[in-house]
C-alpha atoms as a PDB file:
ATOM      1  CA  UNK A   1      89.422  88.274  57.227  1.00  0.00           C
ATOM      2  CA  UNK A   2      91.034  85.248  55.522  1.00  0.00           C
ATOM      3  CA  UNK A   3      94.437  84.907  56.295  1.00  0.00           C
ATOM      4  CA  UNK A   4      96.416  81.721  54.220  1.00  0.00           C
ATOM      5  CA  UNK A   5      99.529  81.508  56.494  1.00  0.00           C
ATOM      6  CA  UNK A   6     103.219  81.183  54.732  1.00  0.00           C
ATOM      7  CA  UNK A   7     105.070  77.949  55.480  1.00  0.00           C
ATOM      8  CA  UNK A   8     107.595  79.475  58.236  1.00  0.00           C
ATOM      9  CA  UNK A   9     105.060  81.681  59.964  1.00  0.00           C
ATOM     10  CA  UNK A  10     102.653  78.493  60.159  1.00  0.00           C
ATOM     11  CA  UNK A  11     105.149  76.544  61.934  1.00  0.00           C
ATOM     12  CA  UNK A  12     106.278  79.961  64.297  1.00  0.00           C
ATOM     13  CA  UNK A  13     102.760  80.195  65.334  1.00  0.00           C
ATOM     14  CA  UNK A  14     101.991  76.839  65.825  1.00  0.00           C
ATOM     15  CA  UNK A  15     105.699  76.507  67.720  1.00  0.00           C
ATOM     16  CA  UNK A  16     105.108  79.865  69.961  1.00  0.00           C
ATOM     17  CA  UNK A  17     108.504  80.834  68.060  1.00  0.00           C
ATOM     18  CA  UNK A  18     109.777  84.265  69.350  1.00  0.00           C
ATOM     19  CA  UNK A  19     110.154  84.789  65.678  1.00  0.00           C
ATOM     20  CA  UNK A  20     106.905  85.246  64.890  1.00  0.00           C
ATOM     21  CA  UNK A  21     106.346  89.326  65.286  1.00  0.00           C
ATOM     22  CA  UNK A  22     103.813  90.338  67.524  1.00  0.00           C
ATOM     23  CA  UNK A  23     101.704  91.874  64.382  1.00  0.00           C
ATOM     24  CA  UNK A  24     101.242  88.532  62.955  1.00  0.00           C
ATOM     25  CA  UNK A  25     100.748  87.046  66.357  1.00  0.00           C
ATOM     26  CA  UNK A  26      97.926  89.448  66.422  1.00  0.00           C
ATOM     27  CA  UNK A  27      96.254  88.998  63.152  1.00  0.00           C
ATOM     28  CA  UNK A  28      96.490  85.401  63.712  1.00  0.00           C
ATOM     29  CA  UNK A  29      94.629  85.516  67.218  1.00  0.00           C
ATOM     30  CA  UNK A  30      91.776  88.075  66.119  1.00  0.00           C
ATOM     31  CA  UNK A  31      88.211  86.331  65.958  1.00  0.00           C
ATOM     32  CA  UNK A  32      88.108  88.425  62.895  1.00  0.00           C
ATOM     33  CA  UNK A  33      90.284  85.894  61.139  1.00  0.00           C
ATOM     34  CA  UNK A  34      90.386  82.710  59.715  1.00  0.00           C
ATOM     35  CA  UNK A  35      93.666  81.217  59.446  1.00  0.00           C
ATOM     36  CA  UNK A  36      93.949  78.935  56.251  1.00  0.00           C
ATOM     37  CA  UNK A  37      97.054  76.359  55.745  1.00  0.00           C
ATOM     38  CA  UNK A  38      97.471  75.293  52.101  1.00  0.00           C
ATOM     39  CA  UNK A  39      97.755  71.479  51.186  1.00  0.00           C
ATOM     40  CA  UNK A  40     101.427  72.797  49.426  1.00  0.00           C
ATOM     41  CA  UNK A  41     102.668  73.793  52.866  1.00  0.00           C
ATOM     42  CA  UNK A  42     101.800  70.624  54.515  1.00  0.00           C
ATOM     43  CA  UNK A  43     103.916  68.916  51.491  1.00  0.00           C
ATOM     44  CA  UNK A  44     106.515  71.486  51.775  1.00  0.00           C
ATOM     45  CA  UNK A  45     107.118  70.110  55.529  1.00  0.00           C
ATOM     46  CA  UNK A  46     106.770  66.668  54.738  1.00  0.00           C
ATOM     47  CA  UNK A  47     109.247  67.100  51.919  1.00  0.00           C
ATOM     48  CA  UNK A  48     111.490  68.898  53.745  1.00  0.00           C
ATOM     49  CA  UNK A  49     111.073  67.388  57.019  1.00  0.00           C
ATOM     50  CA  UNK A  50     111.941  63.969  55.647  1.00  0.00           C
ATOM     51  CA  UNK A  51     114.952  65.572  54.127  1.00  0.00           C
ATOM     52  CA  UNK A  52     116.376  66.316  57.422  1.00  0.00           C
ATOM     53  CA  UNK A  53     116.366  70.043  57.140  1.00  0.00           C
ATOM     54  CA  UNK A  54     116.822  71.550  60.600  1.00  0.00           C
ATOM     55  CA  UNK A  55     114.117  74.772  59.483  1.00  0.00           C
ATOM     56  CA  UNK A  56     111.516  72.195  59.360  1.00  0.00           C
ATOM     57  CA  UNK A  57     111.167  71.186  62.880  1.00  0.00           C
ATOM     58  CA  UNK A  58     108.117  69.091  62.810  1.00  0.00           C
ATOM     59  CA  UNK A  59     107.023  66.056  60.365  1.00  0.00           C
ATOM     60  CA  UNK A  60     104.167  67.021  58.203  1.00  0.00           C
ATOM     61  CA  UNK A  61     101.734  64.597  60.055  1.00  0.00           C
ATOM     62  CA  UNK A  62     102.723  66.579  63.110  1.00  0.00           C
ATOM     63  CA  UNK A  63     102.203  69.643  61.452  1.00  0.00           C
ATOM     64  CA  UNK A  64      98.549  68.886  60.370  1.00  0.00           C
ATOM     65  CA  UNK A  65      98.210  67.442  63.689  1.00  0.00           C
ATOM     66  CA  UNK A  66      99.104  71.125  65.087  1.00  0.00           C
ATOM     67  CA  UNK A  67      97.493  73.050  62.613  1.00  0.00           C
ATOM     68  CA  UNK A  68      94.003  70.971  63.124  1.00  0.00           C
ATOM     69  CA  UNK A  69      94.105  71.171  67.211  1.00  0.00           C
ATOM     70  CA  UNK A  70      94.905  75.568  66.396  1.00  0.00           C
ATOM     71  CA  UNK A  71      91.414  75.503  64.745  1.00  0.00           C
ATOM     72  CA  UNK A  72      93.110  76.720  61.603  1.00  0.00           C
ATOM     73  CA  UNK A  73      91.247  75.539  58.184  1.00  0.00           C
ATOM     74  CA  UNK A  74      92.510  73.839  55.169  1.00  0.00           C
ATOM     75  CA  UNK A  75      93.170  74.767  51.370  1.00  0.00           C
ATOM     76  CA  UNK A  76      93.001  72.312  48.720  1.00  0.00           C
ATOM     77  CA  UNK A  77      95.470  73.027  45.715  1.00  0.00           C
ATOM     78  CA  UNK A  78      92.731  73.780  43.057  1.00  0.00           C
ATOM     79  CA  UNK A  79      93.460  73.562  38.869  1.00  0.00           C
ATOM     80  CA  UNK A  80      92.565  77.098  38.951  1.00  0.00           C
ATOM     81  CA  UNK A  81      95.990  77.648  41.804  1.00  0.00           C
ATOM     82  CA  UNK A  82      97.893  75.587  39.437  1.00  0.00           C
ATOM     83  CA  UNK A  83      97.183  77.375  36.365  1.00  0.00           C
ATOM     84  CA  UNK A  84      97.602  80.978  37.930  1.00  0.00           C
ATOM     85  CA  UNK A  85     101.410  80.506  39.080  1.00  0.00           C
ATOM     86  CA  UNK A  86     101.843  80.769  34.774  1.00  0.00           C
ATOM     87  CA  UNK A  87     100.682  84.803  35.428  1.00  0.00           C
ATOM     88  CA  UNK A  88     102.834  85.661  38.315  1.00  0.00           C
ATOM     89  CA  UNK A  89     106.311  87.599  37.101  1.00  0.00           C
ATOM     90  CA  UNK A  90     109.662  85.563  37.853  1.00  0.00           C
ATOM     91  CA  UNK A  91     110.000  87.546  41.401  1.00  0.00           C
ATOM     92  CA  UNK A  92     110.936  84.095  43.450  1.00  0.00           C
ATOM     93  CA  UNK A  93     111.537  80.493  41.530  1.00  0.00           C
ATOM     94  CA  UNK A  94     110.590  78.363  44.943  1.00  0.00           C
ATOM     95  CA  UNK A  95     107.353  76.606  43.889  1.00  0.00           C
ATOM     96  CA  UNK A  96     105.675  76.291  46.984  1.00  0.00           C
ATOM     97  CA  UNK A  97     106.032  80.093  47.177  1.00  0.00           C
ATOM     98  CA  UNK A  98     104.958  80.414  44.135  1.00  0.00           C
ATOM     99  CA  UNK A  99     101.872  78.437  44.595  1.00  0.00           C
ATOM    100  CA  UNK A 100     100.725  80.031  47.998  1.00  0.00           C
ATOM    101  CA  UNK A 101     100.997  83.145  46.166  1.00  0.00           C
ATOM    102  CA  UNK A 102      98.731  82.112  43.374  1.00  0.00           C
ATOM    103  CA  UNK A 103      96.314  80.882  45.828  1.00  0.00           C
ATOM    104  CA  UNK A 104      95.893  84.044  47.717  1.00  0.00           C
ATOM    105  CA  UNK A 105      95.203  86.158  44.146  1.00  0.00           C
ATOM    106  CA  UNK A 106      92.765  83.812  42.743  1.00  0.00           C
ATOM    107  CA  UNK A 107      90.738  82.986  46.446  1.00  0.00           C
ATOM    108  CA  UNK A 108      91.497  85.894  47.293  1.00  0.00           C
ATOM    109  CA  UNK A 109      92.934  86.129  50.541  1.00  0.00           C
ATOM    110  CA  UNK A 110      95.691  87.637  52.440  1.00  0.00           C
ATOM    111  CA  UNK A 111      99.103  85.804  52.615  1.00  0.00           C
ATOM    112  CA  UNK A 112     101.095  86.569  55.523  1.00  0.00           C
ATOM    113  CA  UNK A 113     104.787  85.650  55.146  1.00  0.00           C
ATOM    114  CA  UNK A 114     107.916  86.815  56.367  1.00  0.00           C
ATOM    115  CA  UNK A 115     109.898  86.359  52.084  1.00  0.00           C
ATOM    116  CA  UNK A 116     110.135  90.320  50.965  1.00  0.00           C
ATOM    117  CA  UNK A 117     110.676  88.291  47.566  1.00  0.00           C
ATOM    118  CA  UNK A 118     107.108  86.961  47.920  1.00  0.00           C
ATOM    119  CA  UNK A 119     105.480  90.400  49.408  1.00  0.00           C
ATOM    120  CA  UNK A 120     106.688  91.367  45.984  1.00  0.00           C
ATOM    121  CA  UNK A 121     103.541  89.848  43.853  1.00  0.00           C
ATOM    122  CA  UNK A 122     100.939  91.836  45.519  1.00  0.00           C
ATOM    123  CA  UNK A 123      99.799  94.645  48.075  1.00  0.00           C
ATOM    124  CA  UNK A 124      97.195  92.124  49.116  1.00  0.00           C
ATOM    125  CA  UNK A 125     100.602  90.313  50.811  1.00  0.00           C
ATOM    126  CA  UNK A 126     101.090  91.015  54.148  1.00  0.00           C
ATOM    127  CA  UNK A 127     104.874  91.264  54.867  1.00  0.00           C
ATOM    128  CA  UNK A 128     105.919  90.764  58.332  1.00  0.00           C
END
């Protein structure tokens, strides 16, 4: 199963956070899954990172350093992405949300996040 990973439940898994539930933790270990990080959550770290904010707790280079050395695999942001966050309905105005969720609907995949906002979009959305 593809799994594409929301921002804060990349960084709990790749932290050991107590936050992440132990039903992600699970679907993330399986060697049923592959774990996909999208190029937009990379730049949401960096961005927000470099902004000082204290829920980013690792740079983006560190980030892709973690995420690489987990084994998990890489999304590009595709024209195709870009163009399908025009169809989704006005549920959540963060773009990087916005853009993960397009990219699970048109690969597909399932998007595991933690935002009820974003398990809005989609049954394919795994709310944890």
């Amino acid at each position: 199963m593809n799994l594409l990973l929301d921002t804060h439940v990349a960084l709990w898994a790749i932290t050991d956070s107590p936050k992440l539930p132990k039903k992600a933790r699970e679907m993330i270990e399986s060697p049923k899954a592959s774990i996909w990080i999208s190029a937009a959550t990379i730049w949401e770290i960096a961005i927000k990172h470099g902004l000082g904010r204290r829920d980013m707790p690792v740079s983006g280079q560190d980030a892709l350093r973690y995420f690489r050395e987990s084994g998990y695999r890489f999304l590009s942001v595709e024209p195709e992405h870009a163009a399908a966050v025009e169809d989704l309905p006005a549920h959540h105005t963060d773009p990087f949300d916005r853009i993960l969720v397009a990219q699970a609907i048109v690969e597909p995949m399932r998007l595991i996040t933690h935002d009820p906002m974003v398990a809005r979009y989609s049954d394919t959305i795994i709310e944890i």
